[in-house]
C-alpha atoms as a PDB file:
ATOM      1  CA  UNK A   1       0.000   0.000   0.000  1.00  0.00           C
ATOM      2  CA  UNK A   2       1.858   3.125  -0.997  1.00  0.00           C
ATOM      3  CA  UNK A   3       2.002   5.461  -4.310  1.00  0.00           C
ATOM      4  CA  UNK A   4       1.201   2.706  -6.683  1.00  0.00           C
ATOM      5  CA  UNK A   5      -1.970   1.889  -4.748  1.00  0.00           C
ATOM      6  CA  UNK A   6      -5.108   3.392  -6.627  1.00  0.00           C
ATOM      7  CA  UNK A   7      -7.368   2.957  -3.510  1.00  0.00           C
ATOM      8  CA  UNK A   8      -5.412   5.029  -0.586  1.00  0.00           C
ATOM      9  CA  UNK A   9      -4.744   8.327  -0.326  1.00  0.00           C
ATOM     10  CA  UNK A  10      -1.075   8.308  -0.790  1.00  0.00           C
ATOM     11  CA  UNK A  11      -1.756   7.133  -4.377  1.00  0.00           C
ATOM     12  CA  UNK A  12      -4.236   9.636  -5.233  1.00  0.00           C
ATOM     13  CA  UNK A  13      -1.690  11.937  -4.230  1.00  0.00           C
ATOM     14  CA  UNK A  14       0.727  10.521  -6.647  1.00  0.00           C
ATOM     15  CA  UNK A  15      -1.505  10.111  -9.547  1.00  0.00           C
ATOM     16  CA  UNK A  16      -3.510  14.063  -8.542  1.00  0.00           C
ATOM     17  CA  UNK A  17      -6.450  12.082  -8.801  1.00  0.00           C
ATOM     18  CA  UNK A  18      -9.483  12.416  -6.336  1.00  0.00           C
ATOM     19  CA  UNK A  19     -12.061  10.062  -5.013  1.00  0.00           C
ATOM     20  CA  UNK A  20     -13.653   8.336  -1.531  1.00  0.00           C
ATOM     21  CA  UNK A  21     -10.056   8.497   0.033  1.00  0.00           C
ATOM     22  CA  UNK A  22      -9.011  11.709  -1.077  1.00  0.00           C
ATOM     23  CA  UNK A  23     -11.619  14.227  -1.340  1.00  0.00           C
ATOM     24  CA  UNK A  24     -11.790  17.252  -2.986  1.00  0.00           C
ATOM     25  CA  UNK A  25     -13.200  21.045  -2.221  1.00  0.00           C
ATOM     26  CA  UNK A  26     -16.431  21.722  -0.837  1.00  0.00           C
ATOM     27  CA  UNK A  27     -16.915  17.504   0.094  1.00  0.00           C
ATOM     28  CA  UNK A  28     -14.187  17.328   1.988  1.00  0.00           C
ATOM     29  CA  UNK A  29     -15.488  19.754   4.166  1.00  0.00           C
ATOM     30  CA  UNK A  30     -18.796  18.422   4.461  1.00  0.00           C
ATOM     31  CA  UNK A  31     -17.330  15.200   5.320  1.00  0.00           C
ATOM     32  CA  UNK A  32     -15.499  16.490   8.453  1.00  0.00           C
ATOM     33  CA  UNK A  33     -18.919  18.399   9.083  1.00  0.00           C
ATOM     34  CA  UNK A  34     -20.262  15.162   9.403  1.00  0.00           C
ATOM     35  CA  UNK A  35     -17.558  12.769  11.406  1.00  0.00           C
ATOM     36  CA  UNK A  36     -17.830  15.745  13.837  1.00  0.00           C
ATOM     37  CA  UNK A  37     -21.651  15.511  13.990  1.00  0.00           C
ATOM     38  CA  UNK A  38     -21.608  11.524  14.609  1.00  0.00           C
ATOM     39  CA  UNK A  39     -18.379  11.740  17.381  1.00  0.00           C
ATOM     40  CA  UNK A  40     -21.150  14.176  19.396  1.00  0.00           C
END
């Protein structure tokens, strides 16, 4: 699991790709919004 991997972050990173693990702009954000809504 490292740059070559398509699925983790690290590899999105190394391809500038987004998706599930690496999420982009105003989702990313909304995400957080969320984990911080469920911890509560």
């Amino acid at each position: 699991m490292g740059k070559g991997d398509k699925k983790t972050r690290k590899g999105k990173i190394a391809r500038s790709s987004y998706g599930n693990s690496r999420p982009q702009g105003e989702k990313k954000k909304a995400l957080a919004k969320k984990v911080a809504e469920k911890k509560a």
